[in-house]
Protein backbone atom coordinates (compact mmCIF):
# COMPACT_ATOMS: atom_id res chain seq x y z
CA UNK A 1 23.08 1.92 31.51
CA UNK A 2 24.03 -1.05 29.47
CA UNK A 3 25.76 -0.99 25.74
CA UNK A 4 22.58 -2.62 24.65
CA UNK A 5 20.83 -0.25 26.27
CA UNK A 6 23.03 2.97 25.14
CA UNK A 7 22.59 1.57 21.67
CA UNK A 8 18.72 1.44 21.42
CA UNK A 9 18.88 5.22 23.11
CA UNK A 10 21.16 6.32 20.09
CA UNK A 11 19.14 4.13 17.91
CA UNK A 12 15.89 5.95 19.09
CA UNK A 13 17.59 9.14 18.34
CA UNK A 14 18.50 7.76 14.55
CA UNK A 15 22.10 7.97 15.23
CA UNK A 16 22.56 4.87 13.76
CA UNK A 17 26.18 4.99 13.23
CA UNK A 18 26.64 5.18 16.54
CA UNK A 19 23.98 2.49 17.84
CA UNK A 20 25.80 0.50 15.03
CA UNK A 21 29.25 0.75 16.89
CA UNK A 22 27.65 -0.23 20.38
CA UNK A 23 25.76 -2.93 18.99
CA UNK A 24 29.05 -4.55 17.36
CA UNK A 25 30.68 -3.95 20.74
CA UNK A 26 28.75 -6.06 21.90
CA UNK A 27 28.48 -9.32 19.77
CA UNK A 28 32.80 -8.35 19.64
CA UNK A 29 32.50 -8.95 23.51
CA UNK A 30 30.50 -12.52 22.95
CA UNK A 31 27.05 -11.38 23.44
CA UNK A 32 25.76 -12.73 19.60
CA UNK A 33 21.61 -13.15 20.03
CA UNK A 34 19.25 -12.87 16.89
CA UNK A 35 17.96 -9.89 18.68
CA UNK A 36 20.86 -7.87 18.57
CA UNK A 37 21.88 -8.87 15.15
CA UNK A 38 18.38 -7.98 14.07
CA UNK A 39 19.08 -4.00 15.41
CA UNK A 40 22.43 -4.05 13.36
CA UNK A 41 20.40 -4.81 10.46
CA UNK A 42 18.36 -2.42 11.27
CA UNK A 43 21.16 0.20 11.74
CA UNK A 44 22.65 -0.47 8.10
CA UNK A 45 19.12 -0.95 6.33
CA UNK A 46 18.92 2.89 7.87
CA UNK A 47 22.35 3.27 6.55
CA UNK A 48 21.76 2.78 3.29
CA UNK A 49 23.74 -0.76 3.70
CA UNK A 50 21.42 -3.39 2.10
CA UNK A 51 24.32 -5.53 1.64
CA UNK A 52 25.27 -5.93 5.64
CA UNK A 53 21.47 -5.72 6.54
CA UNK A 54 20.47 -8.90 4.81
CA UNK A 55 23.78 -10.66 6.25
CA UNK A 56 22.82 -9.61 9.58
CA UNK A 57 19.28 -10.65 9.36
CA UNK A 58 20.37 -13.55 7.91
CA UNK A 59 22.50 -14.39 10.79
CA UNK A 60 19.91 -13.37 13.12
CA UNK A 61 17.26 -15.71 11.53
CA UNK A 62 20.04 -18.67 12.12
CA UNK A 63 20.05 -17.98 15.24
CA UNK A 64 16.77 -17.80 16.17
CA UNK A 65 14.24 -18.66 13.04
CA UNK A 66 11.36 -17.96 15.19
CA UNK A 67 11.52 -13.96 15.76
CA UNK A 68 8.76 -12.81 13.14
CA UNK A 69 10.09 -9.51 13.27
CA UNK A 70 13.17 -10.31 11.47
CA UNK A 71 11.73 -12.21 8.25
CA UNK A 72 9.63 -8.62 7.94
CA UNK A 73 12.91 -6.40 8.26
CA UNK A 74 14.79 -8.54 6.11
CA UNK A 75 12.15 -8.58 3.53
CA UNK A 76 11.58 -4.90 3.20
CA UNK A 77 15.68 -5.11 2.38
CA UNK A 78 14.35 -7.40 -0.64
CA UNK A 79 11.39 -5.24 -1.29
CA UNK A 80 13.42 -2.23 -1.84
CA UNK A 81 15.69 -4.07 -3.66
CA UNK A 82 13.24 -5.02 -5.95
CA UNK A 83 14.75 -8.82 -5.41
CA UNK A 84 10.98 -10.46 -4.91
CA UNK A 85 12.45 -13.99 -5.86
CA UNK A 86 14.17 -13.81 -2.33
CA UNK A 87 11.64 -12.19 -0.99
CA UNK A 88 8.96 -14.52 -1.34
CA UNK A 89 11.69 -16.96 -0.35
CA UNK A 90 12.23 -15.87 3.00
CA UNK A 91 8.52 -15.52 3.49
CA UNK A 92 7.48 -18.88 2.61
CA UNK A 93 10.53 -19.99 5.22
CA UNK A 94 8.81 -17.51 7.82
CA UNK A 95 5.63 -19.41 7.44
CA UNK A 96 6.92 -22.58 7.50
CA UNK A 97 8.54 -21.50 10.58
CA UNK A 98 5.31 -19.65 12.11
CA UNK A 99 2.07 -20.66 10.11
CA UNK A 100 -0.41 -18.58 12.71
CA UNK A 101 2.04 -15.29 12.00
CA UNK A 102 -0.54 -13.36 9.84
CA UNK A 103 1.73 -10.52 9.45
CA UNK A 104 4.21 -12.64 7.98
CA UNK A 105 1.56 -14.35 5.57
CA UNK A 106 0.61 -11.10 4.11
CA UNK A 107 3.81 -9.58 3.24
CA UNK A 108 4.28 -12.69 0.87
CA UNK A 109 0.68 -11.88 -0.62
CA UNK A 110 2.13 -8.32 -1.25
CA UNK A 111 5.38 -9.90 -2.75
CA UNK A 112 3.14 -11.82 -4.73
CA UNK A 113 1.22 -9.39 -6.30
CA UNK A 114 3.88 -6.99 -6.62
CA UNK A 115 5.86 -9.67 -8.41
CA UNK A 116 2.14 -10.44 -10.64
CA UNK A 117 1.59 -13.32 -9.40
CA UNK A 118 -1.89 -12.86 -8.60
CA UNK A 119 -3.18 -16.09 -8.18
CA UNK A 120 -1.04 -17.17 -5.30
CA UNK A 121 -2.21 -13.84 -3.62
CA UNK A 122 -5.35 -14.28 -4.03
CA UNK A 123 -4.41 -18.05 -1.94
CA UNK A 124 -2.78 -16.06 0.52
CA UNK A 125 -5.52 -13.14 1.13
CA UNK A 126 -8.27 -15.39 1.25
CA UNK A 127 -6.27 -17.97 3.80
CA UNK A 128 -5.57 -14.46 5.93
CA UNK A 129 -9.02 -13.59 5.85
CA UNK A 130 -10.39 -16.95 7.30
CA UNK A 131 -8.21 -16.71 10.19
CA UNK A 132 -8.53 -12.68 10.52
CA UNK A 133 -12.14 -11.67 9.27
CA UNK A 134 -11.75 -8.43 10.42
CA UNK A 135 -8.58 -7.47 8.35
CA UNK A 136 -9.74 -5.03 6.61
CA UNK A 137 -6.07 -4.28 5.15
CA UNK A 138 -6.58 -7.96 3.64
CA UNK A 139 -10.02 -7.03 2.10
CA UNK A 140 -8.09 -3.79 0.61
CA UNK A 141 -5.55 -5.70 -1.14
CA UNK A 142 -7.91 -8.59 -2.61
CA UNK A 143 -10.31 -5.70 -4.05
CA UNK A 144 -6.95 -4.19 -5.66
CA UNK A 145 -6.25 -7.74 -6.95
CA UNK A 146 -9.33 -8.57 -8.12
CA UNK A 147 -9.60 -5.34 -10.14
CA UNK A 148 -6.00 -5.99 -11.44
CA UNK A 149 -7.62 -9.29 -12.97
CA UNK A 150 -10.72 -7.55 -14.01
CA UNK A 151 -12.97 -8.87 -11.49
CA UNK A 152 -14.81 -5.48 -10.55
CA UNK A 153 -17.65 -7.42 -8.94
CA UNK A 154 -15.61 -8.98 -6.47
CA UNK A 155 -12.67 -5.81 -6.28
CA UNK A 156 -16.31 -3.64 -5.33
CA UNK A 157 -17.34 -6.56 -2.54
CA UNK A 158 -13.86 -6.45 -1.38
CA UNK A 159 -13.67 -2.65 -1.23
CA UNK A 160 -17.29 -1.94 0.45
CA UNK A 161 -15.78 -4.68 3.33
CA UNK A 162 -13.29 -2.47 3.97
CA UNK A 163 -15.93 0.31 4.67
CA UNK A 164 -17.00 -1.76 7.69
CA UNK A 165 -14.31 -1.21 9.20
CA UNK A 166 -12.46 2.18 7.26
CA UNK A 167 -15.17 4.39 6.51
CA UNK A 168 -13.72 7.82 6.51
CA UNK A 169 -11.12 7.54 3.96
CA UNK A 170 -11.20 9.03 0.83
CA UNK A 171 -8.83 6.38 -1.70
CA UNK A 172 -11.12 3.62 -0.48
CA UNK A 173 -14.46 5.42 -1.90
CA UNK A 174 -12.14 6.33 -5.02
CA UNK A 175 -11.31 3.10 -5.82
CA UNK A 176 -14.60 1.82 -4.96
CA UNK A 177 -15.89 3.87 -7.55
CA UNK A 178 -13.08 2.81 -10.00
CA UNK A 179 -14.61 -0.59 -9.30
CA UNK A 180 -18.00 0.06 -10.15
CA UNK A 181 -17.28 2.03 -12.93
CA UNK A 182 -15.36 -0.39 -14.47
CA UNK A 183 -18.46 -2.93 -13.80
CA UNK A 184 -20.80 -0.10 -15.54
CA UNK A 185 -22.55 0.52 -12.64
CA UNK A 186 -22.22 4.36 -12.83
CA UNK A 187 -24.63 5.47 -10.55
CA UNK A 188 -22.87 3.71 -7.39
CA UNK A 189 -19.27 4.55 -9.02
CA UNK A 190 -20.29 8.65 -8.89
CA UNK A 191 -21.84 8.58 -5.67
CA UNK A 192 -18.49 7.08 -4.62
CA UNK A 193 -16.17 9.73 -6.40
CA UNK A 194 -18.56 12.32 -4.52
CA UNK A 195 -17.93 10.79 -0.91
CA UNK A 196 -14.66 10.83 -1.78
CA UNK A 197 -14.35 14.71 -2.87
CA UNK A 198 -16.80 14.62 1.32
CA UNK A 199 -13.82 13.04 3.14
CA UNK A 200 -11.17 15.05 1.09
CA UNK A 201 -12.02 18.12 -0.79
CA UNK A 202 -8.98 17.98 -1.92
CA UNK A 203 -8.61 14.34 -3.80
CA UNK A 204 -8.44 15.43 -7.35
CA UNK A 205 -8.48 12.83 -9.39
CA UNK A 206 -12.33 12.02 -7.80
CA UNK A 207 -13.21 15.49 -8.95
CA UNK A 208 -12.15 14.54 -12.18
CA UNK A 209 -13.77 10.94 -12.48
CA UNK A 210 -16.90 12.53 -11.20
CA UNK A 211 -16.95 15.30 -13.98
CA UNK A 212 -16.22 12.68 -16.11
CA UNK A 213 -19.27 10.38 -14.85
CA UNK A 214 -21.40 13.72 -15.09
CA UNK A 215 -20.48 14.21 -18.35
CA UNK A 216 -21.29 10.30 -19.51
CA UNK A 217 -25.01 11.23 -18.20
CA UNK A 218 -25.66 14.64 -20.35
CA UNK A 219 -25.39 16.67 -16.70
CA UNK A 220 -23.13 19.31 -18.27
CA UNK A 221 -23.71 21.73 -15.47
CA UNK A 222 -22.06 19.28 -12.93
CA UNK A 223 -19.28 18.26 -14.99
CA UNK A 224 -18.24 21.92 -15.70
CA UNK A 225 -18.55 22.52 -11.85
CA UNK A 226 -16.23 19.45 -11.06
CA UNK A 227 -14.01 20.19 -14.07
CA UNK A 228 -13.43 23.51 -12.86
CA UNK A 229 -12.75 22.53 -9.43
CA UNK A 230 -10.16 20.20 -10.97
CA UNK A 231 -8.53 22.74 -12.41
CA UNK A 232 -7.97 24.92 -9.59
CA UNK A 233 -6.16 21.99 -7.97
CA UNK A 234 -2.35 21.27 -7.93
CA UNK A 235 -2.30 19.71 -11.52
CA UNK A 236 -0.04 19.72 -14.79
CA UNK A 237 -0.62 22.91 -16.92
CA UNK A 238 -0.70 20.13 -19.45
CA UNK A 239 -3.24 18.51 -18.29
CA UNK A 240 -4.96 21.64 -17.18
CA UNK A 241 -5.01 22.77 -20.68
CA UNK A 242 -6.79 19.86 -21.66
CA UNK A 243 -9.70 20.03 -19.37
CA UNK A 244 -10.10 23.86 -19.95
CA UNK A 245 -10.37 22.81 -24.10
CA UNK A 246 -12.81 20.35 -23.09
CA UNK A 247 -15.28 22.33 -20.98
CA UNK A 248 -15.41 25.01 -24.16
CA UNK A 249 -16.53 22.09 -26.09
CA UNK A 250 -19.04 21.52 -23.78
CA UNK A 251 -19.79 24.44 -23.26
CA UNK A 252 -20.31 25.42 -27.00
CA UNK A 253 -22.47 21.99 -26.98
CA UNK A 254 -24.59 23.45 -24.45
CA UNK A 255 -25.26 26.79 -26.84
CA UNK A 256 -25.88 25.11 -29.78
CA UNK A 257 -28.32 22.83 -27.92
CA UNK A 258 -30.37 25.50 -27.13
């Protein structure tokens, strides 16, 4: 077995200190490719070493600036620092570098919006989305953008795309119905919040948008059904408290309408 080999087998087994030490063996003995710099990155990211990660990904990108995988390792090291100046940096170098590397092209659109700069995600999404129709991950974050900027139209079209491809999960029918809701179309927003609850009968905050929906429409029966079943769900007794003093309003509402 080879040192580079020994050191991928330790670094499989997340003994990263000690794929660290074969790895540096290694590039000691003259053997100094972006690859192996790359997996002593990857060592002290695991470390807890941001510092010597980014200097090794650095190095690695100088020597090759062409390895796609490296511009993503290097800019979860910026992500997790919070640094998205660099990040989107690095990004914009990766594209320059590899303009058909998709993956590349959306981590800057998340380092755009997580850095609000909306806009230029939007630019990025929508460039990712002509070349990859089928991403439904890109579809996913445009709807989240869209609703960010308070286009609920467009965050709904963006969301039911995703449903083409995603249909059994439960936060895309929740924040399909946050979509429509906020677009006061409340009929389509419950019926999402309720094939949300179908997927996942245990998403609570659908249960409680639902009740809440229920409520909006005079169907006090309903919302005191999903309001309970809220409340039997791991929430804060704060916030537990709450919803129990509003279901004996409504349910003192109901007697007096009687």
């Amino acid at each position: 077995m080879t040192k580079t080999e020994q050191a991928l087998e330790a670094f499989k087994k997340r003994d990263y200190k000690t794929a660290l030490d074969v790895f540096s063996s290694v590039v000691e003995k003259g053997q100094d490719t972006a690859e192996i710099r790359n997996n002593i990155g990857l060592c002290y990211y695991n470390l807890d070493n941001l510092e010597k990660a980014e200097d090794n990904f650095l190095k690695a990108i100088k020597l090759n600036p062409k390895l796609p995988q490296v511009y993503i390792n290097l800019a979860d090291v910026y992500y997790k620092s919070r640094d998205f100046d660099s990040g989107i940096q690095l990004l914009s170098q990766g594209i320059y570098e590899m303009p058909e590397e998709m993956t590349i092209a959306h981590y800057l659109a998340r380092f755009y919006m997580e850095d609000a700069r909306l806009d230029l995600a939007i630019d990025e999404l929508e460039k990712i989305l002509e070349k990859q129709p089928e991403n439904y991950d890109a579809y996913y974050d445009l709807g989240k953008v869209h609703f960010e900027l308070g286009n609920y139209a467009l965050a709904a079209e963006n969301f039911e795309n995703v449903l083409e491809y995603k249909d059994n999960n439960e936060w895309i029918y929740f924040y399909l119905g946050e979509a429509y809701e906020a677009n006061d179309e409340i009929d389509k927003a419950l019926s999402n919040f309720l094939k949300a609850i179908a997927v996942n009968d245990a998403c609570s905050p659908a249960y409680k948008k639902a009740a809440i929906l229920f409520l909006a429409r005079g169907d006090y029966d309903d919302a005191l059904e999903y309001f309970e079943s809220y409340c039997e769900m791991n929430i804060p007794d704060e916030e537990k408290a709450s919803v129990k003093s509003l279901m004996e309003r409504i349910k003192k509402k109901q007697i007096n309408d009687k």
